[in-house]
Protein backbone atom coordinates (compact mmCIF):
# COMPACT_ATOMS: atom_id res chain seq x y z
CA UNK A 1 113.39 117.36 89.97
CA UNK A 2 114.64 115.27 87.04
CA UNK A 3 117.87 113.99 86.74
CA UNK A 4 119.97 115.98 83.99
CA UNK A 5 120.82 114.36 81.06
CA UNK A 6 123.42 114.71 78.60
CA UNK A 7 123.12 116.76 75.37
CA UNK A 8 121.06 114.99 72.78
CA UNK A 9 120.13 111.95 75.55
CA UNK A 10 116.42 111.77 75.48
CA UNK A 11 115.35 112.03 79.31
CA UNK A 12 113.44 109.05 80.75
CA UNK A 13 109.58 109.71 81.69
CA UNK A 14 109.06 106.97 84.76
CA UNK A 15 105.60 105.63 84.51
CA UNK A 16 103.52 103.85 87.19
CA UNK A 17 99.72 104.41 86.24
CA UNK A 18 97.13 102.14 86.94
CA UNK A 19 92.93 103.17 87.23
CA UNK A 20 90.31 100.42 88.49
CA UNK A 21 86.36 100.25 87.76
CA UNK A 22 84.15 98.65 88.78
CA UNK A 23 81.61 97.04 86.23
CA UNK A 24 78.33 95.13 86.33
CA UNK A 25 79.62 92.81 83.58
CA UNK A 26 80.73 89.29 84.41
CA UNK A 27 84.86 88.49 84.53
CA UNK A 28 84.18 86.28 81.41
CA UNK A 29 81.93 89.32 79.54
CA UNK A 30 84.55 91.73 80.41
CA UNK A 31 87.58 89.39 79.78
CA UNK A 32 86.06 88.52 76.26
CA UNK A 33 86.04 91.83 75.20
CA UNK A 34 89.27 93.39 76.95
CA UNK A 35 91.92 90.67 76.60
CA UNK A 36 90.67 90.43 72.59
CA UNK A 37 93.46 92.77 70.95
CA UNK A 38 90.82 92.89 68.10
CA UNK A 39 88.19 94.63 69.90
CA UNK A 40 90.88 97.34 71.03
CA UNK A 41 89.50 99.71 69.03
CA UNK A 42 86.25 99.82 70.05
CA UNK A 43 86.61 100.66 73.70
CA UNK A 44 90.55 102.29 73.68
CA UNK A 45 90.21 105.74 71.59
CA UNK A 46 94.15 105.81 71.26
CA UNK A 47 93.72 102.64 69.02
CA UNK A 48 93.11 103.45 66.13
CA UNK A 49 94.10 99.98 64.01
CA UNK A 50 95.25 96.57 65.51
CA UNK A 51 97.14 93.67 63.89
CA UNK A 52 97.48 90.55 65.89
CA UNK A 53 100.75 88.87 64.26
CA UNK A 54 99.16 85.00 65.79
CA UNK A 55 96.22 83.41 65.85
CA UNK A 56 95.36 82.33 69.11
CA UNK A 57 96.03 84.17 72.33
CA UNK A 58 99.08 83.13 74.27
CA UNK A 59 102.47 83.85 76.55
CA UNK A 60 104.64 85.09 72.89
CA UNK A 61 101.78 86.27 70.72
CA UNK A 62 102.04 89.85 69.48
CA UNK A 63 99.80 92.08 68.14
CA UNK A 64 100.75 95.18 66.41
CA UNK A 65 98.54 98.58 67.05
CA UNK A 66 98.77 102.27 65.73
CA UNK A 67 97.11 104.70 67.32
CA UNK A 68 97.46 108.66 69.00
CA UNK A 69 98.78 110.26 71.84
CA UNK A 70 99.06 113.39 73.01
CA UNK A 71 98.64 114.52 69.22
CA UNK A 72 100.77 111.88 67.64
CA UNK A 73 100.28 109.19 65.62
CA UNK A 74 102.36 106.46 67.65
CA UNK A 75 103.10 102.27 66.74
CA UNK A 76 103.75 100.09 68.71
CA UNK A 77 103.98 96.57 69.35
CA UNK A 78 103.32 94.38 72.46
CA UNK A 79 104.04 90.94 73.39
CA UNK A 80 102.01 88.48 75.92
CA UNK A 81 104.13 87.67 78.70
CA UNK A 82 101.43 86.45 81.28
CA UNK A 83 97.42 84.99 80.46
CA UNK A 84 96.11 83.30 83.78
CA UNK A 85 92.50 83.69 85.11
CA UNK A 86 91.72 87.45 85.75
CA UNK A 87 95.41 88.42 84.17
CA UNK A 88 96.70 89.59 80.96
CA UNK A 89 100.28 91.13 80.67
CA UNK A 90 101.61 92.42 77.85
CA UNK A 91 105.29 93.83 77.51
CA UNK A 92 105.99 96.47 74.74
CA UNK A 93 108.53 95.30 72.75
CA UNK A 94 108.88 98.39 70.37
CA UNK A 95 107.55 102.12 69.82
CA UNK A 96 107.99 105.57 72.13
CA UNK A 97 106.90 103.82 75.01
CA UNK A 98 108.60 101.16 76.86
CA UNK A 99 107.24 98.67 79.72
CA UNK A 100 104.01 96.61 80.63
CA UNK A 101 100.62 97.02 80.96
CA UNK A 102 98.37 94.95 82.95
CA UNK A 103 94.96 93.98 82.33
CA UNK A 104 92.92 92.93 86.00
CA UNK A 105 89.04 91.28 85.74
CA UNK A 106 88.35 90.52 89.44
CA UNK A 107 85.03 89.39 90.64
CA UNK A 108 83.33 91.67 92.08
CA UNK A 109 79.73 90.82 94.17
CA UNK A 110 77.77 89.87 90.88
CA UNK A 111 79.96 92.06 88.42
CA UNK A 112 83.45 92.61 87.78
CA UNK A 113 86.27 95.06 89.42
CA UNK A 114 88.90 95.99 86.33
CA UNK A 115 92.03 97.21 86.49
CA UNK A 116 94.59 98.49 83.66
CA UNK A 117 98.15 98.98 85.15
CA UNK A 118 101.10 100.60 82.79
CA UNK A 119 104.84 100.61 84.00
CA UNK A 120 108.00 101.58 82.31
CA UNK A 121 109.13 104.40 80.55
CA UNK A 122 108.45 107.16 77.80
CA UNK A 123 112.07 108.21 76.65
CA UNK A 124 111.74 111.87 75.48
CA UNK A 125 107.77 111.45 74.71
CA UNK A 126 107.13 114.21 77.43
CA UNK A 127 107.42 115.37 80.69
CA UNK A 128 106.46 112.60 83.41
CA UNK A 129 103.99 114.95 85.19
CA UNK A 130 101.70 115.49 82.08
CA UNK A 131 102.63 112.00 80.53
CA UNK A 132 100.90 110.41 83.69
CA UNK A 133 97.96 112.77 83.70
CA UNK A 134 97.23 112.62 80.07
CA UNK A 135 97.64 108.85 80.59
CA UNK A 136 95.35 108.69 83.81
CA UNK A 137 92.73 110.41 82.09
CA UNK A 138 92.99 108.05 79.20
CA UNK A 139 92.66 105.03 80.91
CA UNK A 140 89.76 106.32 82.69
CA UNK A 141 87.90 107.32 80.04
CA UNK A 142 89.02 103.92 78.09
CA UNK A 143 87.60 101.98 81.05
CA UNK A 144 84.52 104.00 80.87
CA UNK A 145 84.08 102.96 77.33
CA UNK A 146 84.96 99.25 77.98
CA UNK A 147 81.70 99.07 80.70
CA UNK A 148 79.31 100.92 78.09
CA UNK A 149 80.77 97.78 75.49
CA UNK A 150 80.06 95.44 78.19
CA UNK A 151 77.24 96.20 79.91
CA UNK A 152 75.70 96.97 76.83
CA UNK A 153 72.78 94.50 76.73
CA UNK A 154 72.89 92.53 73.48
C-alpha cells in the first residue's frame, strides 16, 4: 500500500525495471547501434526526436529526447554518468521521470546478451503497478526492435 501523501504532494512511483535479450549480434554491432543516442529512434518507439547537446560520447555528455508515454508527449534529458566496455549509464537530469537507466552488451556464445535497467522514480506520472508494466512491456518490445536493427543483415 502506498504511503499517503499530503494534499497537492505528487506521490512517488518507485521504479526498478530491467528486461534482458539475448541477440545474435556481436557486443560491438549491438553497442554501435544502442549506446548511439542518434539511432534512438529507430529501435525505442517512445523516442520520437533526439538531440545530443555534444559531439562525442562521454561521462557529462547529454542528449536531449522527446518522445510518448502512456499517451503523453514527455521531454526529457539524460546525462552520461558511466561508458566502460559492455556499460552505458545515463542519469536523467530533467523531465517526469527521475533516475538511471542502464544499457548491458554482454557476450554471449557468438552473439550478445543485452540488458536495459531503469531505476528511480515517476513523481505523480502514475501508479507504480501500471508504470512498471507499461514500462516492462516497453522495454521488451524496444529490445525486440533493437535485435531486428541488429541482426538485420546489411
Amino acid at each position: 500500500m502506498p504511503i499517503p501523501v499530503a494534499r497537492g504532494v505528487p506521490e512517488m512511483a518507485a521504479l526498478d525495471v530491467w528486461v534482458t535479450q539475448p541477440m545474435t549480434a556481436s557486443p560491438d554491432r549491438v553497442r554501435a547501434v544502442m549506446f548511439d543516442a542518434r539511432r534512438d529512434p529507430e529501435w525505442m518507439a517512445a523516442v520520437k526526436s533526439v538531440e545530443p547537446l555534444a559531439d562525442a560520447l562521454r561521462p557529462g555528455a547529454r542528449v536531449r529526447r522527446v518522445g510518448r508515454f502512456l499517451g503523453r508527449t514527455i521531454r526529457w534529458t539524460t546525462e552520461v554518468m558511466v561508458l566502460e566496455g559492455n556499460e552505458l549509464r545515463l542519469r536523467i537530469i530533467d523531465g517526469p521521470l527521475q533516475g538511471i537507466v542502464t544499457y548491458r552488451v554482454e557476450p554471449a556464445g557468438t552473439g550478445s546478451l543485452v540488458t536495459i535497467h531503469n531505476t528511480g522514480e515517476a513523481p505523480g506520472f502514475a501508479p507504480r503497478r501500471l508504470l512498471t508494466m507499461a514500462m516492462r512491456r516497453s522495454l521488451r518490445a524496444d529490445l525486440r526492435r533493437l535485435q531486428r536493427a541488429v541482426e538485420r543483415v546489411t
